[in-house]
Protein backbone atom coordinates (compact mmCIF):
# COMPACT_ATOMS: atom_id res chain seq x y z
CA UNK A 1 0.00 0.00 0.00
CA UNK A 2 1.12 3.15 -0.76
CA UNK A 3 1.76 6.15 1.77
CA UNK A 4 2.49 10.06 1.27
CA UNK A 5 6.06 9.46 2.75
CA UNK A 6 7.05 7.35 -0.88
CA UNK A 7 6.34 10.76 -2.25
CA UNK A 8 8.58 13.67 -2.75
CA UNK A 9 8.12 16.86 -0.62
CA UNK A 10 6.87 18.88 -4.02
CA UNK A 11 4.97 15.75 -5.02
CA UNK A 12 3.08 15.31 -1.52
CA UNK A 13 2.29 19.04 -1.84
CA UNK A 14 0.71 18.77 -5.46
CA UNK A 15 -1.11 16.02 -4.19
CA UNK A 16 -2.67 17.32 -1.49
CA UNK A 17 -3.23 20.39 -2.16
CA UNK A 18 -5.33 19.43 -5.26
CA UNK A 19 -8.27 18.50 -3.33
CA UNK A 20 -8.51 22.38 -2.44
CA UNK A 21 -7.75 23.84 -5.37
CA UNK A 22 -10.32 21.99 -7.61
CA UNK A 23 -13.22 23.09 -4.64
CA UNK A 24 -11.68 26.14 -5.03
CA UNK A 25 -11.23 26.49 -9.13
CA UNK A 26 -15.32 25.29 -9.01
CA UNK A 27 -16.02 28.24 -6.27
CA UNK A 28 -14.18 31.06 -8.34
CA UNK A 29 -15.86 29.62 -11.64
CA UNK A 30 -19.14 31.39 -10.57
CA UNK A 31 -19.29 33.96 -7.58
CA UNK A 32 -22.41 35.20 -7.72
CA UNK A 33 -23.41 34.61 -4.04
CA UNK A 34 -20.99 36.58 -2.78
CA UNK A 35 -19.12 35.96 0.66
CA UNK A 36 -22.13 33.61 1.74
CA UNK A 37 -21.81 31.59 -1.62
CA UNK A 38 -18.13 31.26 -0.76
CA UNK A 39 -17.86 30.26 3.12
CA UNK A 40 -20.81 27.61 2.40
CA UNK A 41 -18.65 26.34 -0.95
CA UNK A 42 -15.48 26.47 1.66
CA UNK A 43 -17.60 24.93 4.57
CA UNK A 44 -18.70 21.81 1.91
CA UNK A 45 -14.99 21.07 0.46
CA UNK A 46 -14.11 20.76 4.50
CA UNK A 47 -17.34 19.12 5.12
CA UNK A 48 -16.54 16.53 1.76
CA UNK A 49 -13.16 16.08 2.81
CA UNK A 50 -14.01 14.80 6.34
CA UNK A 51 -16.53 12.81 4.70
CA UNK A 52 -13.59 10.77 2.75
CA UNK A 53 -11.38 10.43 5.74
CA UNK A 54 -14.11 9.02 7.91
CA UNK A 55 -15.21 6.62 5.12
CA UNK A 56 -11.55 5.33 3.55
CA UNK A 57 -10.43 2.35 4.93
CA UNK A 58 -7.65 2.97 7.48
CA UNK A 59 -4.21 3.10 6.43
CA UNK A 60 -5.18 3.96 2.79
CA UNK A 61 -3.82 6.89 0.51
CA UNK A 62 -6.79 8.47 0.06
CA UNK A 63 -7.83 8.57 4.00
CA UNK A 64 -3.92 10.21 4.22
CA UNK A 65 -4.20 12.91 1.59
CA UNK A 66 -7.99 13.90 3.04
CA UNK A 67 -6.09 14.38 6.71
CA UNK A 68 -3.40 15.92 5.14
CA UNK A 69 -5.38 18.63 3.21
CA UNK A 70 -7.62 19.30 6.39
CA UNK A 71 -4.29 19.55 8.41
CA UNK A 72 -2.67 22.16 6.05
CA UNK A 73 -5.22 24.74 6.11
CA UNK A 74 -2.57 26.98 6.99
CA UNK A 75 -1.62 26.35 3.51
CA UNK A 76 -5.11 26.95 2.09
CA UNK A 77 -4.52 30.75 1.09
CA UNK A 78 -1.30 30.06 -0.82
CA UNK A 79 -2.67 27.18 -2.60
CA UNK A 80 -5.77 29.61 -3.84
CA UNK A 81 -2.85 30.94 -6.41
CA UNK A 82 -3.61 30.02 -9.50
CA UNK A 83 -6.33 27.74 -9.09
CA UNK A 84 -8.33 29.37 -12.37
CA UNK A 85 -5.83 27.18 -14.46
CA UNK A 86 -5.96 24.18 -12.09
CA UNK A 87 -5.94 21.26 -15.44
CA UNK A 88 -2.49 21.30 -15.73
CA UNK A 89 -1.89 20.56 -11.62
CA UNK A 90 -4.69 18.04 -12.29
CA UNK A 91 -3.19 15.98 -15.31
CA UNK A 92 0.73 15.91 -13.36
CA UNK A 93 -0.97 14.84 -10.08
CA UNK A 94 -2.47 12.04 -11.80
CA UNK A 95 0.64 11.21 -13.45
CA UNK A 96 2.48 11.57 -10.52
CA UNK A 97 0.53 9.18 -8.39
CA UNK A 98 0.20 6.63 -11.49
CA UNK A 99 4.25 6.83 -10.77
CA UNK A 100 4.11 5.11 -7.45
CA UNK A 101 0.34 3.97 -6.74
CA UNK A 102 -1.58 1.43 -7.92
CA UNK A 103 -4.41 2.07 -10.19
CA UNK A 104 -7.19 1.39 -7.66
CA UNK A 105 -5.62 4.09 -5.67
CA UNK A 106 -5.32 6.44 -8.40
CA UNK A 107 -9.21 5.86 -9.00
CA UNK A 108 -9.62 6.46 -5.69
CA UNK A 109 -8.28 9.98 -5.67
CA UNK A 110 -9.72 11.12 -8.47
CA UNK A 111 -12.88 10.36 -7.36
CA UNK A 112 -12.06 12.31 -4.29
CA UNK A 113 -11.32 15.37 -6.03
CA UNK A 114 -14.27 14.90 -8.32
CA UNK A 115 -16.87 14.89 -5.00
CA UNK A 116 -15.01 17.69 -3.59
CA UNK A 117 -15.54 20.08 -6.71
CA UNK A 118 -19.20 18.64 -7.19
CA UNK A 119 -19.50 19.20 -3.26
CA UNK A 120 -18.36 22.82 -4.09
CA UNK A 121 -21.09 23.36 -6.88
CA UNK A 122 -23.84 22.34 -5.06
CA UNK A 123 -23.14 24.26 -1.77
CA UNK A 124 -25.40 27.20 -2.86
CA UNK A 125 -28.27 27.57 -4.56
CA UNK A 126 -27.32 29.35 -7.56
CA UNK A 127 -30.49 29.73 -9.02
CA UNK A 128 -32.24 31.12 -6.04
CA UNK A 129 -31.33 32.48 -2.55
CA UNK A 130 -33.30 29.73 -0.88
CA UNK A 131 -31.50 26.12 -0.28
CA UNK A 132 -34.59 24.40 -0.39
CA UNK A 133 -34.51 23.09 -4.19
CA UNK A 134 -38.13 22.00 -3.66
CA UNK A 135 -39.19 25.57 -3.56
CA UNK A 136 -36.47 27.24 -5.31
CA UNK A 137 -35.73 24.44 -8.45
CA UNK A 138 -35.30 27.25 -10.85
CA UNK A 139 -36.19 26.70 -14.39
CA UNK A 140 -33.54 23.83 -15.65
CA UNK A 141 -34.89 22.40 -12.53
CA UNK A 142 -38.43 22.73 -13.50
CA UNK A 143 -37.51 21.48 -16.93
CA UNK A 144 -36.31 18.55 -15.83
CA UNK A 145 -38.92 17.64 -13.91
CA UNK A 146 -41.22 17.99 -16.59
CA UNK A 147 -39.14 15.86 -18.91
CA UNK A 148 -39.34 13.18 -16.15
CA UNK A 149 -42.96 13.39 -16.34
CA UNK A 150 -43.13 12.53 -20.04
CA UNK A 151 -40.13 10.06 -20.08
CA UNK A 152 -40.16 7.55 -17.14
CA UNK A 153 -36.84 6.72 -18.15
CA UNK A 154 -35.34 10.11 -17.70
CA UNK A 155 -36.25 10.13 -13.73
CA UNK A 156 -33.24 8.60 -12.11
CA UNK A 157 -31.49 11.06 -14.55
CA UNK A 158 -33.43 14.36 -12.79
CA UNK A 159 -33.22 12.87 -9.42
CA UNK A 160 -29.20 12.75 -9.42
CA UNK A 161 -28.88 15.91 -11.32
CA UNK A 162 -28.24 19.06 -8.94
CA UNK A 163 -30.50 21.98 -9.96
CA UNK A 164 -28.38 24.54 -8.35
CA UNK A 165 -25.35 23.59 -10.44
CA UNK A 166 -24.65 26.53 -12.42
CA UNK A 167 -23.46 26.39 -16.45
CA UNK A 168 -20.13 27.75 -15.11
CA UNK A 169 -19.53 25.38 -12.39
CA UNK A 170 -20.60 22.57 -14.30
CA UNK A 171 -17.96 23.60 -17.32
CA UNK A 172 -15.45 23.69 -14.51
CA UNK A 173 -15.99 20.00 -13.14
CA UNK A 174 -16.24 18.89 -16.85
CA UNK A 175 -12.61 20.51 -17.32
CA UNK A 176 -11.39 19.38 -14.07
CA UNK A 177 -13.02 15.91 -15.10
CA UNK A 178 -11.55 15.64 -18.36
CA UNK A 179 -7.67 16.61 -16.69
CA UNK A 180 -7.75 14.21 -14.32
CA UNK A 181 -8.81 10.79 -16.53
CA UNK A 182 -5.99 12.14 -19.23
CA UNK A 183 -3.63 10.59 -17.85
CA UNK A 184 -5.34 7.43 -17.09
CA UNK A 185 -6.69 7.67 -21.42
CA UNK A 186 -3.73 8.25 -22.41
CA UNK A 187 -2.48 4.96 -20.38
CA UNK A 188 -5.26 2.82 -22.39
CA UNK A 189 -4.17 4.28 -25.93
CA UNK A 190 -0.76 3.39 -25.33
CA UNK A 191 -1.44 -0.38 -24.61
């Protein structure tokens, strides 16, 4: 099993850090809530985090980098540098833990940083100042549930969709999404 310390200090800091700067690349991608939007985006990328290290099994990678993050908040403000252009920091952390973890473990992470950002996106309503998305849906909301109406199909579709995604947000996880299984692609072309 793989640990942090078969890591280099500059690779254990991309690492971990990456967990905060995709929440945070997902927060800045839309701020139109304002200081509200952002402490309830910041309070659900803690909230995710401790989430992961509660559930990972013990002694795993993943339940290492989540305590790691959490512990380094210190770190937090630094690490908001540059996360607008956080695809590049997503494809070499990939590549770097492909290096020197095995693949399930690699999965593992990336799906990690995947919740956080979609933690991130659905912290605040964006369509609506009201967190209750039975009263505040807004209209991709409403469309959807109309569309469920007509197509039974289409209704475990609307209930896993989160109606106060924005467009922006949602381009952001698709970028961050896209960065982060490069690497892994990439791995599949080549064999």
């Amino acid at each position: 099993m793989t640990t942090l310390s078969s890591f280099t200090p500059e690779e254990t800091e991309l690492i971990v850090s990456l967990p905060y700067r995709v929440g945070m690349n997902v927060s800045f991608s839309e701020d139109e809530g304002g200081e509200l939007d952002d402490s309830l985006e910041l309070k659900a990328l803690e909230t995710k985090l401790r989430e992961v290290l509660q559930k990972a099994p013990e002694a795993s990678l993943i339940k290492e980098i989540a305590a790691t993050t959490l512990e380094s908040k210190d770190k937090w403000e630094v690490w908001s540098q540059g996360v607008l252009n956080v695809e590049p920091l997503c494809e070499k952390a990939v590549v770097t833990l492909k290096a020197k973890a095995d693949i399930d473990e690699v999965k593992s992470y990336i799906k990690m940083c995947l919740d956080v950002a979609g933690s991130v996106a659905k912290a605040y309503g964006e369509f609506g100042d009201d967190n209750d998305l039975e009263e505040s849906k807004g209209i991709i909301g409403k469309i959807m549930e109309e569309i469920s109406k007509i197509m039974p199909g289409a209704k475990k579709q609307v209930e896993n969709h989160s109606m106060n995604i924005s467009a922006s947000e949602d381009s952001a996880i698709e970028r961050i999404r896209e960065a982060l299984r490069k690497p892994l692609d990439q791995s599949r072309d080549q064999a």
